[in-house]
Structures are given as C-alpha cells and as structure tokens.
C-alpha atoms as a PDB file:
ATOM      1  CA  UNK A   1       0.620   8.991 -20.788  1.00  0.00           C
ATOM      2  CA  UNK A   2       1.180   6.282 -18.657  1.00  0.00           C
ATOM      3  CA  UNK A   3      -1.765   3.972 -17.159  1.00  0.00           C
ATOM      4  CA  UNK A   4      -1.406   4.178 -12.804  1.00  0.00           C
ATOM      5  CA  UNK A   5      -3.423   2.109 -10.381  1.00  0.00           C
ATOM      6  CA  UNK A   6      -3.565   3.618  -7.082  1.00  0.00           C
ATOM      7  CA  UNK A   7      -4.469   0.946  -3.922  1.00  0.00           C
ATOM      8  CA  UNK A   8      -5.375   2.148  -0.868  1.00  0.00           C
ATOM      9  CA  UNK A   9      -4.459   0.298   2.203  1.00  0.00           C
ATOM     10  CA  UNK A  10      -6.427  -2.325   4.719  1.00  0.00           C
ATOM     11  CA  UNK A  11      -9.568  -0.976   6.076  1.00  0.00           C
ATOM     12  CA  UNK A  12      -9.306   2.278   3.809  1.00  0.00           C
ATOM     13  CA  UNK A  13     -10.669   3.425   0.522  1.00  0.00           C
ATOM     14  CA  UNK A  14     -10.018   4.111  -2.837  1.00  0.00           C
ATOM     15  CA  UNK A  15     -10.524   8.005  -1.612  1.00  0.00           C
ATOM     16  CA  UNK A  16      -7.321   8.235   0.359  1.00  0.00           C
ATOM     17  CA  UNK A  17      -5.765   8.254  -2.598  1.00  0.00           C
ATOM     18  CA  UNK A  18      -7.659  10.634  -4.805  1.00  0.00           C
ATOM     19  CA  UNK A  19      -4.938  13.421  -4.128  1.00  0.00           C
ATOM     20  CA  UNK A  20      -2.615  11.445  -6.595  1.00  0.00           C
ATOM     21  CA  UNK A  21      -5.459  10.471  -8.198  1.00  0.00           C
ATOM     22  CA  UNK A  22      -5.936  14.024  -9.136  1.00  0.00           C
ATOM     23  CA  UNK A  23      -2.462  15.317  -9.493  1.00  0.00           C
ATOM     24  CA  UNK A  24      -1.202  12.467 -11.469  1.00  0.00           C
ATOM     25  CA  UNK A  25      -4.384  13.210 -13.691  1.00  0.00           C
ATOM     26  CA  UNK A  26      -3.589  16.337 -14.400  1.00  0.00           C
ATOM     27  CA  UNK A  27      -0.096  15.472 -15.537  1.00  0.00           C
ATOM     28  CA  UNK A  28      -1.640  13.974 -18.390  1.00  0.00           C
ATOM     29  CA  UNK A  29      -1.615  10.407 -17.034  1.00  0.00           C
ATOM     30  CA  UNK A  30      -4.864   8.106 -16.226  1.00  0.00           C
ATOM     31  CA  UNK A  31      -5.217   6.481 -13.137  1.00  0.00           C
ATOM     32  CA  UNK A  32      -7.702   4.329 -11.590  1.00  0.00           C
ATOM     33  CA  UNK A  33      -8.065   4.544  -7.860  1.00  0.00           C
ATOM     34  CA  UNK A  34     -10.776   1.665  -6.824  1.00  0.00           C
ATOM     35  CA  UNK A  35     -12.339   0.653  -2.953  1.00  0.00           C
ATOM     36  CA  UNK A  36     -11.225  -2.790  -2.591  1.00  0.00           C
ATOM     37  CA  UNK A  37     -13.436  -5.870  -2.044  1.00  0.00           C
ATOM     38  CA  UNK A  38     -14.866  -6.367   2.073  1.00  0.00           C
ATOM     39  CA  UNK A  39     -13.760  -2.286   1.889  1.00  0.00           C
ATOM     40  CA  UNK A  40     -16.145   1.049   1.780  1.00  0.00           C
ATOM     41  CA  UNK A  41     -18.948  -0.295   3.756  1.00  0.00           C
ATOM     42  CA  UNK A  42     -18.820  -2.493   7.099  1.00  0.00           C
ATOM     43  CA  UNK A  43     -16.073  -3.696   8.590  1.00  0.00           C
ATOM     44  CA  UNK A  44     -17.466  -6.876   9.066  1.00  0.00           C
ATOM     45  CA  UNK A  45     -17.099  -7.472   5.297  1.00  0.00           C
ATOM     46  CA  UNK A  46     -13.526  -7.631   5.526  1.00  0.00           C
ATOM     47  CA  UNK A  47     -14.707 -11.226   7.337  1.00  0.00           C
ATOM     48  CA  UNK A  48     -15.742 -12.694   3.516  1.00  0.00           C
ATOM     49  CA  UNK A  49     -12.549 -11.808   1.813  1.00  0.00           C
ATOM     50  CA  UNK A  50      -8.827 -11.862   1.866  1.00  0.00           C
ATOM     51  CA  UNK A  51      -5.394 -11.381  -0.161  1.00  0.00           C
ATOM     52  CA  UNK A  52      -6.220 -13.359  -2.823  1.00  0.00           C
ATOM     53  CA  UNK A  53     -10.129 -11.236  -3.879  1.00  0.00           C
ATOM     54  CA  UNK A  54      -7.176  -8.025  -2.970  1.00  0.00           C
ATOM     55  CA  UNK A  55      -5.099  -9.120  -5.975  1.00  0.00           C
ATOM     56  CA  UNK A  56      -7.760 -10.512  -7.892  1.00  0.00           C
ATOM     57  CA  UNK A  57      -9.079  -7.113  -8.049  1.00  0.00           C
ATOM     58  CA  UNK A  58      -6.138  -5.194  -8.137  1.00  0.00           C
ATOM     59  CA  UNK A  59      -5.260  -7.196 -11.156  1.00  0.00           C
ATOM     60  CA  UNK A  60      -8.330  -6.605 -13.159  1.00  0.00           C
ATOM     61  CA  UNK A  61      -7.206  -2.904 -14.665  1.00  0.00           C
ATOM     62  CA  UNK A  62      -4.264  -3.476 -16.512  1.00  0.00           C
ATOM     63  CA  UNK A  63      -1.666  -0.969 -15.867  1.00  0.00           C
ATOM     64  CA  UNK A  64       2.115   0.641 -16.532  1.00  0.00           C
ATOM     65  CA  UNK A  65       2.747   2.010 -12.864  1.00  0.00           C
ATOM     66  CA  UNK A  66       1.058   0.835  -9.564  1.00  0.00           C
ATOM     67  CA  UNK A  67       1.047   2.854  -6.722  1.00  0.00           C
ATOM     68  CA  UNK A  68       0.233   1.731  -3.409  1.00  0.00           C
ATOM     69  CA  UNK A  69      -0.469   2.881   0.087  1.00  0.00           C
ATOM     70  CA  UNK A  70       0.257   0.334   3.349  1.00  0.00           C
ATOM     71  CA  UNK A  71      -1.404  -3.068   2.337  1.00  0.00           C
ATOM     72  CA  UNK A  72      -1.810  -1.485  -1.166  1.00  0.00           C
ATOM     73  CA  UNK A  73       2.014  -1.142  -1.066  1.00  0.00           C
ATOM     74  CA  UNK A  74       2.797  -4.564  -0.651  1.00  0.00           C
ATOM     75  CA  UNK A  75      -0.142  -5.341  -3.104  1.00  0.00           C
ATOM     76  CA  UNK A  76       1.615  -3.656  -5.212  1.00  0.00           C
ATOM     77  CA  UNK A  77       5.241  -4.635  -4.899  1.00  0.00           C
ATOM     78  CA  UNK A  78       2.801  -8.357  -5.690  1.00  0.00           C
ATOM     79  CA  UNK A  79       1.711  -7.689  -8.951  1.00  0.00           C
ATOM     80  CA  UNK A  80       5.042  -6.204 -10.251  1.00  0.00           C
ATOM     81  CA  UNK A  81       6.646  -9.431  -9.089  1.00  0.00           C
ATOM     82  CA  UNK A  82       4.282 -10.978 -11.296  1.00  0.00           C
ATOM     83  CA  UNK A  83       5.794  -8.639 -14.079  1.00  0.00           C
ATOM     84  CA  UNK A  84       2.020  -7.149 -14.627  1.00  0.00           C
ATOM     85  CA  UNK A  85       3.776  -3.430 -14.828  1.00  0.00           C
ATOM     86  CA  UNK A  86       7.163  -1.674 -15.876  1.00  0.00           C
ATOM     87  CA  UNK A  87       6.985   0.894 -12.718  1.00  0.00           C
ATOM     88  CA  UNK A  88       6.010   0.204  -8.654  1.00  0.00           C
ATOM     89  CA  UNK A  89       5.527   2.760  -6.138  1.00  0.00           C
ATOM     90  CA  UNK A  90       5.265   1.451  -2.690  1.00  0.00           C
ATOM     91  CA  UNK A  91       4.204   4.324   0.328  1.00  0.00           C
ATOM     92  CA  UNK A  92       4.993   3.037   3.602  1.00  0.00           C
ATOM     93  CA  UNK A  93       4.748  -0.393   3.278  1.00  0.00           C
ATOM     94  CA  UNK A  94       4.851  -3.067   5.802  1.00  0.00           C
ATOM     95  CA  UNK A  95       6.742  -5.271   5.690  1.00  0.00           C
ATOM     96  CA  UNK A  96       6.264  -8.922   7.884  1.00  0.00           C
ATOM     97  CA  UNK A  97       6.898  -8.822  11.512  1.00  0.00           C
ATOM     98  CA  UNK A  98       7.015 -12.153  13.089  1.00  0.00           C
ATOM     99  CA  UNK A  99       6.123 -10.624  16.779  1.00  0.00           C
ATOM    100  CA  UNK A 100       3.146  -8.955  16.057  1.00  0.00           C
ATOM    101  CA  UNK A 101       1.652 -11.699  13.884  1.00  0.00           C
ATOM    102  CA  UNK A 102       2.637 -14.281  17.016  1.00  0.00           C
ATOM    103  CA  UNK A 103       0.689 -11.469  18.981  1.00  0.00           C
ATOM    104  CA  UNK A 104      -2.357 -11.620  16.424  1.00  0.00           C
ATOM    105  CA  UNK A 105      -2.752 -15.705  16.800  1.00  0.00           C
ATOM    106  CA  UNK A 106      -2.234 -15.463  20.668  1.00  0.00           C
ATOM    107  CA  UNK A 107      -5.182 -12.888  20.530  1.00  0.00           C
ATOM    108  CA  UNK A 108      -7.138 -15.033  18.066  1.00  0.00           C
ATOM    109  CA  UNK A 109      -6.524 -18.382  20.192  1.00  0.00           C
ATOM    110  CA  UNK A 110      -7.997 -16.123  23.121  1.00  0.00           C
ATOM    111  CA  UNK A 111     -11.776 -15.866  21.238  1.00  0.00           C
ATOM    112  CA  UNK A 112     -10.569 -12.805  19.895  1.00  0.00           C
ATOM    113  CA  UNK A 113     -11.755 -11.937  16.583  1.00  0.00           C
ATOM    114  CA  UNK A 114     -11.325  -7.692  16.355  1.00  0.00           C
ATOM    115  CA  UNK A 115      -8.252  -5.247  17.199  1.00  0.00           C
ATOM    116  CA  UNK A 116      -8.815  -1.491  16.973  1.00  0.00           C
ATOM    117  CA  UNK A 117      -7.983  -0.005  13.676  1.00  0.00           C
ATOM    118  CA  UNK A 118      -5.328   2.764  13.651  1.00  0.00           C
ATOM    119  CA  UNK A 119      -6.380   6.554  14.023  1.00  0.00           C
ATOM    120  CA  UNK A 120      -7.571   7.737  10.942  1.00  0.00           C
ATOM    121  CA  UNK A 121      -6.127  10.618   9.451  1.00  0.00           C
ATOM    122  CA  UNK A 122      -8.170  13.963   8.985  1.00  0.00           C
ATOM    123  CA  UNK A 123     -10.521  13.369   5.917  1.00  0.00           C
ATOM    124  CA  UNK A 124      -9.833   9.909   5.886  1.00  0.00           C
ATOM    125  CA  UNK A 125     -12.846   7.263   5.385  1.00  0.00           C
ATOM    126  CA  UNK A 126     -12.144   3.763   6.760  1.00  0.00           C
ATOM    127  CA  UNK A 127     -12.849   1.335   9.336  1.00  0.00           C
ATOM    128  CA  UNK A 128     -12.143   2.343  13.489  1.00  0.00           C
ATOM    129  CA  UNK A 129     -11.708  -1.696  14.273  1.00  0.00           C
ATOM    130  CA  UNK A 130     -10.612  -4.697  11.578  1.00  0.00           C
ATOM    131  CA  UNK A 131     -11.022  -8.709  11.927  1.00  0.00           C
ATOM    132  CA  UNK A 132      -7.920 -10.288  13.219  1.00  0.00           C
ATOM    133  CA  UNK A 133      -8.140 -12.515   9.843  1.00  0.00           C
ATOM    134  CA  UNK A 134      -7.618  -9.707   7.412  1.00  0.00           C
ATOM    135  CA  UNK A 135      -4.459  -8.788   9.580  1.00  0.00           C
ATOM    136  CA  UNK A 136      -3.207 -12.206   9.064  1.00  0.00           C
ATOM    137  CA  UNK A 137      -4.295 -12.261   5.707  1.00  0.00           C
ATOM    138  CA  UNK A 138      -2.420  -9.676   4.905  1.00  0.00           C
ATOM    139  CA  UNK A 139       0.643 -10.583   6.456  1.00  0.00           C
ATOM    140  CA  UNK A 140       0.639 -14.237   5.245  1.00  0.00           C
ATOM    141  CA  UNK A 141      -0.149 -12.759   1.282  1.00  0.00           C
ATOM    142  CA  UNK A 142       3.019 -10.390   2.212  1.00  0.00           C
ATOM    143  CA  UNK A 143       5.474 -13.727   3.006  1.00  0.00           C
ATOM    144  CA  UNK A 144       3.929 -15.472  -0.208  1.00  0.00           C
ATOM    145  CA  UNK A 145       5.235 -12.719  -2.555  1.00  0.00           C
ATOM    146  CA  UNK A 146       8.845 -13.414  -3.925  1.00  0.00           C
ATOM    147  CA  UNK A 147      10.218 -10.383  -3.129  1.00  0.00           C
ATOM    148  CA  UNK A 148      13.447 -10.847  -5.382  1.00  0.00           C
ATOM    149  CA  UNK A 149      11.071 -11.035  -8.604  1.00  0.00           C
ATOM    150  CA  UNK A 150      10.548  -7.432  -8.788  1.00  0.00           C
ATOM    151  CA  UNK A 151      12.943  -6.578 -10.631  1.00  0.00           C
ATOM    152  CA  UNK A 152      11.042  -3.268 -12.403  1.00  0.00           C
ATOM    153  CA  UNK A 153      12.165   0.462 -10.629  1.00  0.00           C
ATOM    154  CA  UNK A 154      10.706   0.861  -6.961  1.00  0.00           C
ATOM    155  CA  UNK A 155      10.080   4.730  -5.329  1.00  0.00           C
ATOM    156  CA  UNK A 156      10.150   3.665  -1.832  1.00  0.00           C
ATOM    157  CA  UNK A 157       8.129   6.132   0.330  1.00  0.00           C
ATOM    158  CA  UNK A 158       8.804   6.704   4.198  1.00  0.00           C
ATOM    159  CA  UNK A 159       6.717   8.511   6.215  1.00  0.00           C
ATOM    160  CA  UNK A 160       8.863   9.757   9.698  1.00  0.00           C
ATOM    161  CA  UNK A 161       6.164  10.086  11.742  1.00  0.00           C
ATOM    162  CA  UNK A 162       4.544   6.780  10.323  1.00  0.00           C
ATOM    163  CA  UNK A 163       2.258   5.548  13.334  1.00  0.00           C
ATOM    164  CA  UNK A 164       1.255   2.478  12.428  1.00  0.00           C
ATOM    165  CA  UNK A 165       4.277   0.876  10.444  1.00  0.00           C
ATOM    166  CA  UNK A 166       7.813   1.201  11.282  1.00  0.00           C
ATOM    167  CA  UNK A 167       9.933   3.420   8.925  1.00  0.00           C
ATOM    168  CA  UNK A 168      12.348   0.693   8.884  1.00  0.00           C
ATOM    169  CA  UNK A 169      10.524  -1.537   7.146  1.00  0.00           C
ATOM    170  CA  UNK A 170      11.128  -0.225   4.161  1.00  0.00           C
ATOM    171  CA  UNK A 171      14.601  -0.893   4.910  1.00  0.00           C
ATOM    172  CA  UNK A 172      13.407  -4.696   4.657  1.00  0.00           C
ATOM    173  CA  UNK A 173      11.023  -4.125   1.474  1.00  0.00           C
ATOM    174  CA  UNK A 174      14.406  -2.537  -0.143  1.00  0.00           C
ATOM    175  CA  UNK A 175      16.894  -5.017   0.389  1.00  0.00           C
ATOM    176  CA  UNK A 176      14.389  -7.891  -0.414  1.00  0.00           C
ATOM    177  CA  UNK A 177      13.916  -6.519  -4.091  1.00  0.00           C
ATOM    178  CA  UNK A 178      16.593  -7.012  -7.117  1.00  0.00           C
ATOM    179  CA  UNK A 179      15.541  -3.984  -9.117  1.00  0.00           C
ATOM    180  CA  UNK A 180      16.191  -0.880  -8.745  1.00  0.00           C
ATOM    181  CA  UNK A 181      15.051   1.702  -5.761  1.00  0.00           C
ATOM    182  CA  UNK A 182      14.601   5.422  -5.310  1.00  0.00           C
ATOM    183  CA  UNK A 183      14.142   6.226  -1.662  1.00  0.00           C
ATOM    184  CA  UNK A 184      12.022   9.340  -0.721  1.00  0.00           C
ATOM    185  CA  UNK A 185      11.463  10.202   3.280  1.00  0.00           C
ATOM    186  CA  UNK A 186       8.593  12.671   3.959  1.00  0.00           C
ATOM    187  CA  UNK A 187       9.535  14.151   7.243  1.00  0.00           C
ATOM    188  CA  UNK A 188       6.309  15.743   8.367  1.00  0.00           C
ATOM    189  CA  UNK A 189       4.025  12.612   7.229  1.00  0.00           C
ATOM    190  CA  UNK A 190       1.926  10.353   8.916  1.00  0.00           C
ATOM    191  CA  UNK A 191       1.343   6.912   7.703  1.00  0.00           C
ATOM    192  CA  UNK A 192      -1.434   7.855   5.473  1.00  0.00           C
ATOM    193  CA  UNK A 193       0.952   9.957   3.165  1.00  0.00           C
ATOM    194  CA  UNK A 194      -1.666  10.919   0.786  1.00  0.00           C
ATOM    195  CA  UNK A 195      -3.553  13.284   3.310  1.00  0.00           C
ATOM    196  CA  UNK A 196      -0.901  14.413   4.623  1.00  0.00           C
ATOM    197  CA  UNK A 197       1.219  18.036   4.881  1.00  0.00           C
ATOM    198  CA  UNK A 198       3.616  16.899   2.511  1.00  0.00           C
ATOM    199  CA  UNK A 199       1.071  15.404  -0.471  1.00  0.00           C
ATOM    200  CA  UNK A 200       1.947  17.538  -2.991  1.00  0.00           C
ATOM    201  CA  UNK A 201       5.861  17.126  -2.744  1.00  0.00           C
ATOM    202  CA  UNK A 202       4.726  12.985  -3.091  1.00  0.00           C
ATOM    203  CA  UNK A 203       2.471  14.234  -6.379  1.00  0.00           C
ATOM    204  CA  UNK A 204       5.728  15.542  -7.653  1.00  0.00           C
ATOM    205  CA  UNK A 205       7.758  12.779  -7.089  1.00  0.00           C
ATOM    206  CA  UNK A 206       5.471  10.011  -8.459  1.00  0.00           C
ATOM    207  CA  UNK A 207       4.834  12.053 -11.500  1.00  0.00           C
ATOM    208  CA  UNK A 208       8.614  12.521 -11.708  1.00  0.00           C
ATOM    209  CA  UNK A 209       9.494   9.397 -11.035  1.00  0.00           C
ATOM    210  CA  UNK A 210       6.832   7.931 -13.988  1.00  0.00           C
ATOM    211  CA  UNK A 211       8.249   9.816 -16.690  1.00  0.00           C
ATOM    212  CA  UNK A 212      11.789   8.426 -15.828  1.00  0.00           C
ATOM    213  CA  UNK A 213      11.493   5.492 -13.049  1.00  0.00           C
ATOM    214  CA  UNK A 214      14.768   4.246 -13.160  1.00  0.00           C
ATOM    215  CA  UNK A 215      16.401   8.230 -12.520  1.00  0.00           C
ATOM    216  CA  UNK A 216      16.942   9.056  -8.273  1.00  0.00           C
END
C-alpha cells in the first residue's frame, strides 16, 4: 500500500481528481485528494494566496507517490525535487512560457486584474475567471523549482486534445528532469484528464506505474 496525494490544478478542486481518488483506493492504496488554499469557494480568494500556501499545503500529508493535475503537476514535480516522495506523476503539466507571462504583465500594467478561466470540463467544479496574480504565481513558483533535482521515476501524462496547455510542454518538463520518465499520451483527452473518456486507462496506469515506477 502505498500513500498518494492527488493535487488538482489552479482554480479547480480536490474533486477533479476523485476518479483516481477512487480507483487508486480500491487498489488497496490510500490517497488523499484535498481543495487547495484561495480554492472551492470564490475566486476572489485566490487574491490572498499563492505558490508558496500551494506547497505549504501540499506538503502537510506526507506521502510515497504524488500525483498531480496542471498546476498540481508542477506542484508536484516541486515537492519530489525536494525528495519528499519516491514516485511523481505529473498530468499535463505546464511548463513556463515566457510569451504568455510577458502577455499576463502587459495585461496587468493595463489595470487588469482578471482573465477568463478555461472551459470547464463536464462535472468539473472550479472557477469561470482567475486573478492575473495566481497566473503569475504560478508560473514564477514553476521557474523557482530545480527541475534537475527530481531525480525519483516521473509518468508523464499528455492529453492530445489538451486545450489549455500545449502537449509539448511536457516535452520541456521531460528533458528538464534527471530521473527517470514513462511517457503516456491519452489521445481522446482534454486537459482535465481525470474527467475525461480515457480516465480509467490513466487509473490503470498510475496504479501500474506505483507498484513498479521505474518499469515503462
């Protein structure tokens, strides 16, 4: 049995990821799937926090494998540089993109403070619009992770039809890293894999991927 934390991505919940939640449960492993802080309620409580109160939190329940989903991806691939777990999953992660974060502090220098939030997916809870500042907080906590100190076994999830982040980042998430990587591409996935068509084949893989991380 192997303890998994499951973090969901910015302006999400800990429910999007209560389909791993579940199957990983019932594959005799316990898992912990919590609602970040500024997350669950109004976006404008995304104002009063940032990366740091993400990992803070994140941190809190000690655990073998963390699994993460968009921001909760790259919060992930954080703490396992910090050597807090022996496994990482990381579902479409994104990774930094100089052009759109230029495009955030253009917007921000404009008296902009909100950008709409991506389409959520069916049965997905989250916020429709998010504060420029988490965007940037997210990106900047992103840059401040030393990529090449997670060195434990990565799955590397891809979504093709990913809306919101390219599918190439995790081209940039992989070749950052020093340990070892299984890819996985879910060709009829949007970016919130965990609702999508193809949920159950990511179930599998995670729970095959736990029992021996370091096996394609």
């Amino acid at each position: 049995m192997a303890r998994i934390l499951l973090l969901h991505g910015l302006g999400g919940t800990g429910a999007t990821m209560q389909p791993l939640a579940d199957g990983l449960t019932a594959a005799g492993h316990l898992t912990h799937a919590p609602t970040l802080p500024g997350h669950g309620s109004q976006p404008e409580q995304l104002r009063d926090v940032g990366w740091v109160d993400w990992l803070t939190a994140a941190e809190a329940w000690p655990a073998d494998v963390i699994v993460g989903q968009s921001m909760g991806g790259s919060l992930a691939l954080a703490l396992a540089a910090r050597g807090t777990c022996r496994a990482v999953v990381a579902i479409n992660p994104p990774a930094p993109d100089p052009d759109a974060v230029d495009g955030l502090q253009w917007r921000q220098s404009r008296g902009h403070e909100w950008v709409d939030g991506p389409p959520l997916a069916d049965g997905e809870e989250g916020y429709t619009r998010l504060p420029i500042d988490a965007l940037l907080q997210m990106a900047q906590g992103w840059l401040l992770t030393v990529s090449t100190a997670v060195t434990v076994p990565l799955l590397l999830v891809t979504s093709a039809l990913d809306e919101v982040v390219d599918p190439f980042s995790a081209d940039a998430v992989a070749a950052g890293v020093t340990g070892p990587v299984t890819r996985l591409r879910l060709e009829r996935s949007g970016h919130v894999a965990t609702l999508g068509p193809e949920r159950h084949l990511l179930v599998a893989a995670i729970v095959r991927f736990v029992a021996t991380p370091a096996t394609p």
